[in-house]
Protein backbone atom coordinates (compact mmCIF):
# COMPACT_ATOMS: atom_id res chain seq x y z
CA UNK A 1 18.45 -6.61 -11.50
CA UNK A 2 14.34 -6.84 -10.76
CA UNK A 3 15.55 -9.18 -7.92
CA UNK A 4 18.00 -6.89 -6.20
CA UNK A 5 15.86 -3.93 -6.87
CA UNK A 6 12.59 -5.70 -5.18
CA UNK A 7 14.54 -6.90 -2.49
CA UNK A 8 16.01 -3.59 -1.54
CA UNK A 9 12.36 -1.83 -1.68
CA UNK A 10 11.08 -4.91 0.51
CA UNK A 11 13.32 -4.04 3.23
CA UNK A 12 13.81 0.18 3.03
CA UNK A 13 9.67 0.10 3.14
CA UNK A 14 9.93 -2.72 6.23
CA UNK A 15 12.29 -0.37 8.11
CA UNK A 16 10.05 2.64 7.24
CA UNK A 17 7.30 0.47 8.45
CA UNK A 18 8.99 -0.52 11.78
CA UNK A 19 10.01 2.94 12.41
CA UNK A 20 5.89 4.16 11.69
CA UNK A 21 4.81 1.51 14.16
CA UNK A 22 7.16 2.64 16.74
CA UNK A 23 6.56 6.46 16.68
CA UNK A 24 2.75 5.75 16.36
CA UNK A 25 2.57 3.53 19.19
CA UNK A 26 -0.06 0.73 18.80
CA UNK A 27 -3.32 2.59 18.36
CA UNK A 28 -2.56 5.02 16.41
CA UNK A 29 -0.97 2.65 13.98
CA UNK A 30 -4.04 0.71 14.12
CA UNK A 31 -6.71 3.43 13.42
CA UNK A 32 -4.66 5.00 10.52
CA UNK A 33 -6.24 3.38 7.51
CA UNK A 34 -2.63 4.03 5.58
CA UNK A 35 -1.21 2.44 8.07
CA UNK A 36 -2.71 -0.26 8.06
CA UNK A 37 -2.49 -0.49 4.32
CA UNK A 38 1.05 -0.07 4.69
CA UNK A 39 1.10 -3.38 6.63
CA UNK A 40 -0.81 -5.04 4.25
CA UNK A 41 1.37 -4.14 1.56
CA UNK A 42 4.46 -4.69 3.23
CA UNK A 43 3.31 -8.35 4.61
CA UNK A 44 2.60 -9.01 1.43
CA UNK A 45 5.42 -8.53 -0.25
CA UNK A 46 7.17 -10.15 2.96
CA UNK A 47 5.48 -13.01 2.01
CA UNK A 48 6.19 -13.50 -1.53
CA UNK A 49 9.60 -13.35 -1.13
CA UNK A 50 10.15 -15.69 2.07
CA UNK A 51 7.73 -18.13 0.46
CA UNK A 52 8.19 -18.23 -3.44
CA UNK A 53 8.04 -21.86 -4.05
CA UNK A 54 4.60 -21.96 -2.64
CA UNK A 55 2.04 -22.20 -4.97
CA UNK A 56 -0.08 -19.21 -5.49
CA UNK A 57 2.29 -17.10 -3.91
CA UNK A 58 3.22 -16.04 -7.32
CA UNK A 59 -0.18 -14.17 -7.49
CA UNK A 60 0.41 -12.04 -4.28
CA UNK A 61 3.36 -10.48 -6.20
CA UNK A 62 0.96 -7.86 -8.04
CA UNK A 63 -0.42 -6.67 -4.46
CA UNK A 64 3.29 -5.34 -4.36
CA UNK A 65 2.47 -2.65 -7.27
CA UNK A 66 0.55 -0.61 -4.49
CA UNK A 67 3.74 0.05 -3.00
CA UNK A 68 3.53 2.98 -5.21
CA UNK A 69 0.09 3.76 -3.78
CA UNK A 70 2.35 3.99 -0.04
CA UNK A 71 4.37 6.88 -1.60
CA UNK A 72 1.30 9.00 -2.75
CA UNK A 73 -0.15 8.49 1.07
CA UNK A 74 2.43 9.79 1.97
CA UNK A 75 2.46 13.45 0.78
CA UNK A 76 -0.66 15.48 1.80
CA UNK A 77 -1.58 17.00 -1.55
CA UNK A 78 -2.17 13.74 -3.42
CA UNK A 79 -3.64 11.98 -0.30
CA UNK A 80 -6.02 15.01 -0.93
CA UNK A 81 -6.49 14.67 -4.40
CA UNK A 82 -6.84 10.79 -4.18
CA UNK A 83 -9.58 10.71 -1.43
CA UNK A 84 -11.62 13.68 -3.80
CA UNK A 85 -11.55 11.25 -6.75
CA UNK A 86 -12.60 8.53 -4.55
CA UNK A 87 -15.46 10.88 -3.48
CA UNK A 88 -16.78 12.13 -6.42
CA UNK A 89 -16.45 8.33 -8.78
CA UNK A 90 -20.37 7.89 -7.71
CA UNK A 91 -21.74 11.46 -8.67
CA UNK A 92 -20.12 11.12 -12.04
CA UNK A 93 -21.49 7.38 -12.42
CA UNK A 94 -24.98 8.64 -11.58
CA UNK A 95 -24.60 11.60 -14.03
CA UNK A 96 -23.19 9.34 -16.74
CA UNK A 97 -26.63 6.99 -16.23
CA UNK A 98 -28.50 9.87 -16.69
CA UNK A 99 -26.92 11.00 -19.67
């Protein structure tokens, strides 16, 4: 069931991939940092399932959990809310020093 389940995601997020790179064009596929994350994601898990016998392959397989990361990027309000976090995780480290 994990099997068929992985395999289907693989290849519905290749296709959405495939279809981003073609309405983007080339450079703007290449300057969109979630883009290009999507293509890292997406090779990844390309990877671990054309070449599972390889050792340390195996590993890969939890870069395939930020497929869930893809679908918040996706949607404007958390891409929002995710880059604010990102923004403020030093302010709040600096103010937790100083407490």
């Amino acid at each position: 069931m994990f099997t068929t389940m992985d395999l289907l995601f693989t290849i519905l997020f290749t296709i959405e991939l495939a279809i981003n790179l073609l309405a983007h064009w080339m450079w703007d596929f290449i300057s969109s940092g979630w883009c290009m994350f999507d293509l890292l994601v997406v090779t990844i898990s390309l990877v671990s399932l054309i070449f599972d016998a390889l050792p340390g392959v195996k590993s890969l397989r939890i870069m395939r959990a930020f497929r869930v990361m893809r679908l918040f990027g996706r949607l404007q309000s958390l891409r929002q809310i995710i880059a604010a976090l990102t923004q403020s995780i030093i302010p709040v480290l600096n103010a937790f020093l100083i407490m």
